[in-house]
Protein backbone atom coordinates (compact mmCIF):
# COMPACT_ATOMS: atom_id res chain seq x y z
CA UNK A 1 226.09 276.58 72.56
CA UNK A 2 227.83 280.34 73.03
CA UNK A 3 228.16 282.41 69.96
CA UNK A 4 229.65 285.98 69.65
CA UNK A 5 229.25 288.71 67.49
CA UNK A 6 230.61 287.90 63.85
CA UNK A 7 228.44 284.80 63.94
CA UNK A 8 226.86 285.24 60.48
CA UNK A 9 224.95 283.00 57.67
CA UNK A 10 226.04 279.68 59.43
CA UNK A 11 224.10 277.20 57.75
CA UNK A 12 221.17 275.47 59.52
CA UNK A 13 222.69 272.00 59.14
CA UNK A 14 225.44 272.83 62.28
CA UNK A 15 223.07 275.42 63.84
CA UNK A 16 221.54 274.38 67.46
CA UNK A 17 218.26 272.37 66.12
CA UNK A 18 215.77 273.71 67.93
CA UNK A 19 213.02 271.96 66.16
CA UNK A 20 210.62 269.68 68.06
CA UNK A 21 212.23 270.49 71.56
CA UNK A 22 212.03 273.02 74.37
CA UNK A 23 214.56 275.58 74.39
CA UNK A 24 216.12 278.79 76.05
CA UNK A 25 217.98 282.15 74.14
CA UNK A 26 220.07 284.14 76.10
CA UNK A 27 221.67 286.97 75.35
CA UNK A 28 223.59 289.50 77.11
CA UNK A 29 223.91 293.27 75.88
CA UNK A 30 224.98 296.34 75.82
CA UNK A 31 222.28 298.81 75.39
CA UNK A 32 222.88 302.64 74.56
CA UNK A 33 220.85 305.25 76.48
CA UNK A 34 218.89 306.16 72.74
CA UNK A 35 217.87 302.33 72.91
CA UNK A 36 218.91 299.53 70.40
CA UNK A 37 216.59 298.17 67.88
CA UNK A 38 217.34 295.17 65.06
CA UNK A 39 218.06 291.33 65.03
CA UNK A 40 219.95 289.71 68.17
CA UNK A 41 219.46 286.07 67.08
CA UNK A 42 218.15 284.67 63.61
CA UNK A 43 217.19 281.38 61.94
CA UNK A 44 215.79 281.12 59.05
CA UNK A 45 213.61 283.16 56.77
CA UNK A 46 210.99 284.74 55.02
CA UNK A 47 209.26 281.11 54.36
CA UNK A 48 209.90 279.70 57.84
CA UNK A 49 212.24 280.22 61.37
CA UNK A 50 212.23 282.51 64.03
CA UNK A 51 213.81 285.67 65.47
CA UNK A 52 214.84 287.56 68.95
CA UNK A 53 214.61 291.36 68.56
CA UNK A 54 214.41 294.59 69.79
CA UNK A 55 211.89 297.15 68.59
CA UNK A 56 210.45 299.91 69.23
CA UNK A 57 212.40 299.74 72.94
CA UNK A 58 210.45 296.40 73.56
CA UNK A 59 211.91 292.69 73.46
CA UNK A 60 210.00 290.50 69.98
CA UNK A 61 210.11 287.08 69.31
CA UNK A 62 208.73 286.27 66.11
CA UNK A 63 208.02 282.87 64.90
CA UNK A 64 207.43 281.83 61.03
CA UNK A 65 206.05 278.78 60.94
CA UNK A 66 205.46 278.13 56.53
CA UNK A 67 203.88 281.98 56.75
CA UNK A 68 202.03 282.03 59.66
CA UNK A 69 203.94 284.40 62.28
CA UNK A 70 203.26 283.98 65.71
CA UNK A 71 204.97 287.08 68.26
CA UNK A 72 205.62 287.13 71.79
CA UNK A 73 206.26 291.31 72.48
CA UNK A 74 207.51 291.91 76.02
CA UNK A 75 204.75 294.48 78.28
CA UNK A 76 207.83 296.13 79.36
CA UNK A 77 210.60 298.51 77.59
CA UNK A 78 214.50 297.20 77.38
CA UNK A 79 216.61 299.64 79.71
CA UNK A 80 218.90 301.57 78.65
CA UNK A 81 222.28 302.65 79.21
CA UNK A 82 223.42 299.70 80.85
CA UNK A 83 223.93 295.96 80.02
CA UNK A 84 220.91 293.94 79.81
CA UNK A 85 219.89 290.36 80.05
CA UNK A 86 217.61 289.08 77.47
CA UNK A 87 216.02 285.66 77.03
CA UNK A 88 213.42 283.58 75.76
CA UNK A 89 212.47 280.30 76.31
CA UNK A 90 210.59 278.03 74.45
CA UNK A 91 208.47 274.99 76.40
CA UNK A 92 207.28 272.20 73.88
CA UNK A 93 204.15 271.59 75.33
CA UNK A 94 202.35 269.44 72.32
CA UNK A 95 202.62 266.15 72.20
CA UNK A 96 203.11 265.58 68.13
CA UNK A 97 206.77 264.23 67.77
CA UNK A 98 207.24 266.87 65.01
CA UNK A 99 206.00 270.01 64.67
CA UNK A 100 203.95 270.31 68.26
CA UNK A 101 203.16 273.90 69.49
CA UNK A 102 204.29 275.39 73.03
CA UNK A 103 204.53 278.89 75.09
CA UNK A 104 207.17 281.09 74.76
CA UNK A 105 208.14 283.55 77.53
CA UNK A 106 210.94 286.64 77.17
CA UNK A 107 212.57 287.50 79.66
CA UNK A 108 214.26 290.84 81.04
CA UNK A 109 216.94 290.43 83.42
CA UNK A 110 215.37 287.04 85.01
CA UNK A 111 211.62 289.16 85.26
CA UNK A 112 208.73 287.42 82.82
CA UNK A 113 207.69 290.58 80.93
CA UNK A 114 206.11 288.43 78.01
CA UNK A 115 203.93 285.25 77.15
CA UNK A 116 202.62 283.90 74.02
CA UNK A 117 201.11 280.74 72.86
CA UNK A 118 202.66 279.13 69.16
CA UNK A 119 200.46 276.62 68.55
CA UNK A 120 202.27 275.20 65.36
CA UNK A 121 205.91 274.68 64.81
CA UNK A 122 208.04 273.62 61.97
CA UNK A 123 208.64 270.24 61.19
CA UNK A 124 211.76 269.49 59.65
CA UNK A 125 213.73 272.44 58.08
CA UNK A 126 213.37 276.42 58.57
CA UNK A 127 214.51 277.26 55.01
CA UNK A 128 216.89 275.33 52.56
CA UNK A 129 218.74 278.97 51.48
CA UNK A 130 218.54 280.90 54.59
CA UNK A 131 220.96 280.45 57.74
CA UNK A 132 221.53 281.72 61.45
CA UNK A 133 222.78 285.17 62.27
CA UNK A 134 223.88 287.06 65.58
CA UNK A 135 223.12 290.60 65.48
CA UNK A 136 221.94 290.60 61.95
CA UNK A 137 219.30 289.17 59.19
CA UNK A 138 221.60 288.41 56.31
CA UNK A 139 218.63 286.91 54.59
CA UNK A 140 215.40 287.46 53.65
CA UNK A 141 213.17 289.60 56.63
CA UNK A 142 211.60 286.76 59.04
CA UNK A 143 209.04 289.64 59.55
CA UNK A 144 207.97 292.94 58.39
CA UNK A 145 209.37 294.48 61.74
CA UNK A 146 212.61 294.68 60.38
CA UNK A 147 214.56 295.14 56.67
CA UNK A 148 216.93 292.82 55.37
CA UNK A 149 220.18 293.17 56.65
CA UNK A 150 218.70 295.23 59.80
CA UNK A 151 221.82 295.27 62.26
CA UNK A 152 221.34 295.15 66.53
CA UNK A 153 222.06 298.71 67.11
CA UNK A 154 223.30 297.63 70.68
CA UNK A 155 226.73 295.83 71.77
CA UNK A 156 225.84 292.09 72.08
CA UNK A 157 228.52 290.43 74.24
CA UNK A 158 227.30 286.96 73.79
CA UNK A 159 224.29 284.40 73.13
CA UNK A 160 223.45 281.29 74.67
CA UNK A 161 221.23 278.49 73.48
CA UNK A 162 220.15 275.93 75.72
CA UNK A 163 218.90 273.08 74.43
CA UNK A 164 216.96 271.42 77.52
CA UNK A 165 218.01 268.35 77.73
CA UNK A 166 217.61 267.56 73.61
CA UNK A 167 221.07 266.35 72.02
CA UNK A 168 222.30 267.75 68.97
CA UNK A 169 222.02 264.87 66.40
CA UNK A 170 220.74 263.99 63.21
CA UNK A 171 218.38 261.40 62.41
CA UNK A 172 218.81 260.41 58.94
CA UNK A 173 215.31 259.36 58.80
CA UNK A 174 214.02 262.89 58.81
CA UNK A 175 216.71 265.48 58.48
């Protein structure tokens, strides 16, 4: 799946599912030579989902999982001035068929510069009123690291989600 800037409150229900599967975020950016800070990619909410952004000069991925946030900061600062890719990836390494924990690594132009262990994910849904965003939070603050309606203070060009093999379908079981 590509998405562009503009991408905003798309609801979850035609939204990559990323739940219960391994996964990769990329993103490629423009950064300014003062640095960017805010939202690049958003799912979800204040009660549960996750979020790829920039502060403080460093790469965050913050996971909600029901109110427990799990983060995965990168060791190293974004450059600046120049475009920039960014990624994260997401490897499902429990073995529950719903809601099994994994690592999550970011990446800064194809170097590892971050590793974190989130030993619970969500189940079934990220948040009934909340959506995805690309270079904003339009809902409620995943985390405190942020406001509501924080903006990427960079140029995004364009995000990627990678699914790893999972297909995008319902089961009408569970969903």
């Amino acid at each position: 799946f590509t998405f562009y800037p503009g991408t905003v409150r798309v609801p979850q229900s035609v939204a990559p599912e990323t739940k219960n599967c391994s996964y990769s975020i990329k993103a490629e950016v423009d950064i300014p030579a003062g640095g960017a800070e805010g939202p690049i990619y958003v799912i979800g909410g204040v009660s549960s989902g996750w979020s790829l952004y920039m502060k403080n000069q460093r790469l965050v991925y913050c996971y909600n999982n029901n109110g427990d946030l799990y983060y995965v900061r990168s060791a190293k600062e974004v450059p600046t001035g120049s475009k920039v890719k960014l990624r994260f990836d997401f490897e499902k390494t429990g073995k529950e068929k719903y809601g099994a924990g994994g690592i999550g690594r970011l990446y800064i132009n194809d170097k590892k510069v971050g590793e974190g262990e989130i030993p619970h994910t969500v189940r079934f849904i990220y948040a009934i009123d909340e959506a995805f965003d690309i270079g904003v939070d339009s809902g409620t603050p995943l985390t405190d690291d942020y406001k509501s309606y924080s903006r990427f203070t960079g140029t995004i060009e364009k995000v990627v989600v990678d699914l790893l093999g999972k297909q995008q379908a319902i089961d009408p079981e569970t969903e």
